[in-house]
C-alpha atoms as a PDB file:
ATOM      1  CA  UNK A   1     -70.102  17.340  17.284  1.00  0.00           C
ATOM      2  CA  UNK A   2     -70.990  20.586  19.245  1.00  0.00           C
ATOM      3  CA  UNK A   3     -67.748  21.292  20.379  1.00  0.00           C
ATOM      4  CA  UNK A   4     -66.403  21.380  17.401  1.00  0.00           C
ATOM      5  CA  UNK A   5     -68.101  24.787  16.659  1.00  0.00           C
ATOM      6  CA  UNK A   6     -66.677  26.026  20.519  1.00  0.00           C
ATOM      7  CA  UNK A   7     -62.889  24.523  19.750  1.00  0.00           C
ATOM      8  CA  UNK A   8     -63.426  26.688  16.536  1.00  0.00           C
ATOM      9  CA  UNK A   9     -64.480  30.143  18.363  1.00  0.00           C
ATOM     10  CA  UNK A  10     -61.588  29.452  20.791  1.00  0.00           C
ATOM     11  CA  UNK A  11     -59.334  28.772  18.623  1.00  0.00           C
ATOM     12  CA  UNK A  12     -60.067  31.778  16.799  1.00  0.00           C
ATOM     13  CA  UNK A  13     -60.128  33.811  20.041  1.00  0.00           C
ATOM     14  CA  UNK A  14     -56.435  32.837  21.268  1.00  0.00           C
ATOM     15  CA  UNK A  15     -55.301  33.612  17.933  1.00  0.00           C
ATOM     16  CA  UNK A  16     -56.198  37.296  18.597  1.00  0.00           C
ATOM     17  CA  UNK A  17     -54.315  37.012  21.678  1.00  0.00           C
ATOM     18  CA  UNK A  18     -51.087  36.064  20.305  1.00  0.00           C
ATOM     19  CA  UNK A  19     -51.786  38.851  17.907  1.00  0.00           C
ATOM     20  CA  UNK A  20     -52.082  41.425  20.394  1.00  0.00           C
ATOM     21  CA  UNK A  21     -48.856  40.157  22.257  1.00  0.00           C
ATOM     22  CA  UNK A  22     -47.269  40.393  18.868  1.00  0.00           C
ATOM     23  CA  UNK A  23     -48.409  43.923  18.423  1.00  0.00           C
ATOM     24  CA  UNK A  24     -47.232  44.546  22.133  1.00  0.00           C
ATOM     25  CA  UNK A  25     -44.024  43.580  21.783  1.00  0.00           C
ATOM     26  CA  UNK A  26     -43.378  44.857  18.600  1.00  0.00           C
ATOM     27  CA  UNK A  27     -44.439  48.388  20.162  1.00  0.00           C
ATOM     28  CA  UNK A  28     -41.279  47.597  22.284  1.00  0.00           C
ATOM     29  CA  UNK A  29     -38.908  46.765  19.876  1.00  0.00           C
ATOM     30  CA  UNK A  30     -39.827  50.318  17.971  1.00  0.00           C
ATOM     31  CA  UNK A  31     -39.590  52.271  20.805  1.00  0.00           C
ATOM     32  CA  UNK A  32     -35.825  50.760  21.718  1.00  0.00           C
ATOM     33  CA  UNK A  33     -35.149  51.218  18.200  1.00  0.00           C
ATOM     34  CA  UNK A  34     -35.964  55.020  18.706  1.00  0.00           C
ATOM     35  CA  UNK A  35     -33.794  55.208  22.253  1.00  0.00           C
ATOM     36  CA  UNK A  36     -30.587  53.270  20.243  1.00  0.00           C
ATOM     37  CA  UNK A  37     -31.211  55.518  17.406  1.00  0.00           C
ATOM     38  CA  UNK A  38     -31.280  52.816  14.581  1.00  0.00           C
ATOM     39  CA  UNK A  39     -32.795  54.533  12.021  1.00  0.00           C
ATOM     40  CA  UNK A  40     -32.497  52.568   9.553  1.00  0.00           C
ATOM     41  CA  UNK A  41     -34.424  49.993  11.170  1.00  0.00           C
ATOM     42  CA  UNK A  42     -37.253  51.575  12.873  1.00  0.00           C
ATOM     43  CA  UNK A  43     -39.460  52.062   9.064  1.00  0.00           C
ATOM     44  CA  UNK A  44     -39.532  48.161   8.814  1.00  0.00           C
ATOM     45  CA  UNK A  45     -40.180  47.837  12.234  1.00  0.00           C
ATOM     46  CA  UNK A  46     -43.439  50.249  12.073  1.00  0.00           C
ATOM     47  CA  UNK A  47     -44.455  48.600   8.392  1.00  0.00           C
ATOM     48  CA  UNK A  48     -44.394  45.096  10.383  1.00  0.00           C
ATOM     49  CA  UNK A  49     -46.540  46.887  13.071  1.00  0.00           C
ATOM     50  CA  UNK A  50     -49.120  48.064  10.660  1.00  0.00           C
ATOM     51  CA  UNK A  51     -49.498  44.357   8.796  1.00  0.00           C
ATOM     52  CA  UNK A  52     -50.123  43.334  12.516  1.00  0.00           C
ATOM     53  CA  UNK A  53     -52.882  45.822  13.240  1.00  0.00           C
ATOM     54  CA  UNK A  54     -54.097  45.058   9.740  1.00  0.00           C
ATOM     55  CA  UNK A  55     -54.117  41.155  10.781  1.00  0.00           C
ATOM     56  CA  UNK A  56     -55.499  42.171  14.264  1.00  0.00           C
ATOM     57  CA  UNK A  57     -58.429  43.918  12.705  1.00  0.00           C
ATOM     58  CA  UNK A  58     -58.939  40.570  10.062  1.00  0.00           C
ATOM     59  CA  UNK A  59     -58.686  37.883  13.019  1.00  0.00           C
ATOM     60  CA  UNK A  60     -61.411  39.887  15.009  1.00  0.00           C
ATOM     61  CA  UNK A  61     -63.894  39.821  12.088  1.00  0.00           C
ATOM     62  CA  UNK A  62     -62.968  36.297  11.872  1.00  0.00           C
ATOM     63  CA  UNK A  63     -63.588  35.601  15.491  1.00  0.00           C
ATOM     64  CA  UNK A  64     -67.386  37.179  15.017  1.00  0.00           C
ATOM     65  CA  UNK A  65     -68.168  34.808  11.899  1.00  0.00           C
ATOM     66  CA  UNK A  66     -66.610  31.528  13.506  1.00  0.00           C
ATOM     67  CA  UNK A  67     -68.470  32.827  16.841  1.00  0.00           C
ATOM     68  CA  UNK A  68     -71.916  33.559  14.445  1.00  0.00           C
ATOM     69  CA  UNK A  69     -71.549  30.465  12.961  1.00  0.00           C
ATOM     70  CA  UNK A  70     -71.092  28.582  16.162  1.00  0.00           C
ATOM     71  CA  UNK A  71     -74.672  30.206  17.746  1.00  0.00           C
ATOM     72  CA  UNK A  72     -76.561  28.854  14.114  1.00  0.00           C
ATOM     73  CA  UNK A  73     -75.220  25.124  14.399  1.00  0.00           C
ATOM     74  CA  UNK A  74     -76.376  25.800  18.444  1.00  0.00           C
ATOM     75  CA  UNK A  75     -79.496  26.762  17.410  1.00  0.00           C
END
């Protein structure tokens, strides 16, 4: 049953990761929205941006309870 608390913390880990390749390539998409001028599109494009940093910033704290939680059941 101990791994269960590790398959947790890296679970929650990689799931950061994809979020900051999101956020990475999102960053791209805005900027070649700025170079083809597409106005229009570049305001969603930054509010999708800021739910990622906002989900970014959630997942992290969630990586330091799962990670807490793991070092208790350790212990």
């Amino acid at each position: 049953m101990s791994d269960i608390p590790a398959a947790r913390t890296e679970a929650a880990q990689r799931y950061v990761e994809n979020i900051l390749e999101q956020i990475e390539e999102q960053k791209r998409v805005i900027e070649r929205l700025r170079t083809e001028d597409h106005v229009n599109l570049l305001k969603p494009a930054e509010d999708y941006l800021d739910v990622l940093l906002q989900t970014l910033e959630s997942a992290r704290e969630h990586v330091t309870t799962v990670s807490a939680a793991a070092k208790t059941e350790e212990g």
